[in-house]
Protein backbone atom coordinates (compact mmCIF):
# COMPACT_ATOMS: atom_id res chain seq x y z
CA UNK A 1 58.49 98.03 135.37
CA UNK A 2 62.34 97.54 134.51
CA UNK A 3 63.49 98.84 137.87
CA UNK A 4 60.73 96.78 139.58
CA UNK A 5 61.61 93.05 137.87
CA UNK A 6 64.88 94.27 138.41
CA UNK A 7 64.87 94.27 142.33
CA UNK A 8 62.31 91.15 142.43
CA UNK A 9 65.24 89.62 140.74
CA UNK A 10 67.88 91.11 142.78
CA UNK A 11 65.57 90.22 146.13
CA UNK A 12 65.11 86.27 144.51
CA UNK A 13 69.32 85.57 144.11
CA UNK A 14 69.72 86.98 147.79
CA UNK A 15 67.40 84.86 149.46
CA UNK A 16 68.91 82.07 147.34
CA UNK A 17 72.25 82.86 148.50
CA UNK A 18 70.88 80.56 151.73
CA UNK A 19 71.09 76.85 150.94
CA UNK A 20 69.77 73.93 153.49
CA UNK A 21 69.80 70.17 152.15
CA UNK A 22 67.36 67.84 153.06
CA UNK A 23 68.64 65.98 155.89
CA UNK A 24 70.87 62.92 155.00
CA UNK A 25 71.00 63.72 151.18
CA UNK A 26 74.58 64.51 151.03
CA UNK A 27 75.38 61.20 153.12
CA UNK A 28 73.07 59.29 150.22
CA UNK A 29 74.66 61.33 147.26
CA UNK A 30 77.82 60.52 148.24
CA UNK A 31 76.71 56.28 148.60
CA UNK A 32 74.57 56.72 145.07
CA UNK A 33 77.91 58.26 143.60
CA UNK A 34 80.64 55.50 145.65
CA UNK A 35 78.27 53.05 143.97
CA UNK A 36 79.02 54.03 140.83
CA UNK A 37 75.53 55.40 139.95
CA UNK A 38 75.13 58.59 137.75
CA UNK A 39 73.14 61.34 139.44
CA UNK A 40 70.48 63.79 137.07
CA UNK A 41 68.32 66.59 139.03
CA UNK A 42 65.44 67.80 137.00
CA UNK A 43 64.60 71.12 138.67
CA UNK A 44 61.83 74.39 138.22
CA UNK A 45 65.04 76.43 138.98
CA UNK A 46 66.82 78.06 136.39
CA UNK A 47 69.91 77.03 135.16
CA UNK A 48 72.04 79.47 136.94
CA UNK A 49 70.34 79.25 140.20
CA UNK A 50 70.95 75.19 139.90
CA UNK A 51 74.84 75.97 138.71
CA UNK A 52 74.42 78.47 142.25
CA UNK A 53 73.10 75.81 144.63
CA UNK A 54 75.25 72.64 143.33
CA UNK A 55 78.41 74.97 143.92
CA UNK A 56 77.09 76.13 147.15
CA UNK A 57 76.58 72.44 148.43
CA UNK A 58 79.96 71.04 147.13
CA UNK A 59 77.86 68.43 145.52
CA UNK A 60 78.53 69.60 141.83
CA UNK A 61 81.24 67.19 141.27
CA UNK A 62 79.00 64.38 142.17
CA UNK A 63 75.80 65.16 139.51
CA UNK A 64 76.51 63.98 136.17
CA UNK A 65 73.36 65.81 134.23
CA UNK A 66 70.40 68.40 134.59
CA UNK A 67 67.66 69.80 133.51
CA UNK A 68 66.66 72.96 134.45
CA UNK A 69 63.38 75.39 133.50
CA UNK A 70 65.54 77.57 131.59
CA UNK A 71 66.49 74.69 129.31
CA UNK A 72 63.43 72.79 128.71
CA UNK A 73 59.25 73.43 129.77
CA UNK A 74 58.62 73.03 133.38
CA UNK A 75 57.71 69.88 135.40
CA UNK A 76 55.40 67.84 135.02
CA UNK A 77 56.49 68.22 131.52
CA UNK A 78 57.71 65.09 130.14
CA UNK A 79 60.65 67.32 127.81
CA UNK A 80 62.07 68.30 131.40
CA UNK A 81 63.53 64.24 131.73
């Protein structure tokens, strides 16, 4: 069982080494952010694989807070804003 959850996991940060934003969201990040709004994401991602994809897009600089699964229930839960 060890070695099993151990490759599911090793399988899961592989195919999340590939990142595609939706089209046009780093043009509007970049607008919300030159307009002086703060950014959140509230996400069913853990909090390493959200630290992974904001790195991975460049657009870490440009959130100010999250809230991941690994840090609070997951949505729809009202805890996760």
């Amino acid at each position: 069982q060890e070695e099993l959850c151990a490759e599911a996991q090793k399988m899961l940060l592989e195919a999340s080494s590939t990142l595609a934003l939706v089209p046009g969201v780093e043009k509007l990040i970049h607008w919300l952010h030159g307009s002086g709004l703060q950014i959140g994401i509230a996400t069913n991602k853990s909090a390493q694989g959200l630290a992974r994809a904001l790195q991975a897009s460049g657009l870490e600089p440009y959130i100010h807070i999250t809230r991941s699964a690994t840090e609070a229930p997951a949505k729809p839960c009202p805890q996760m804003l």
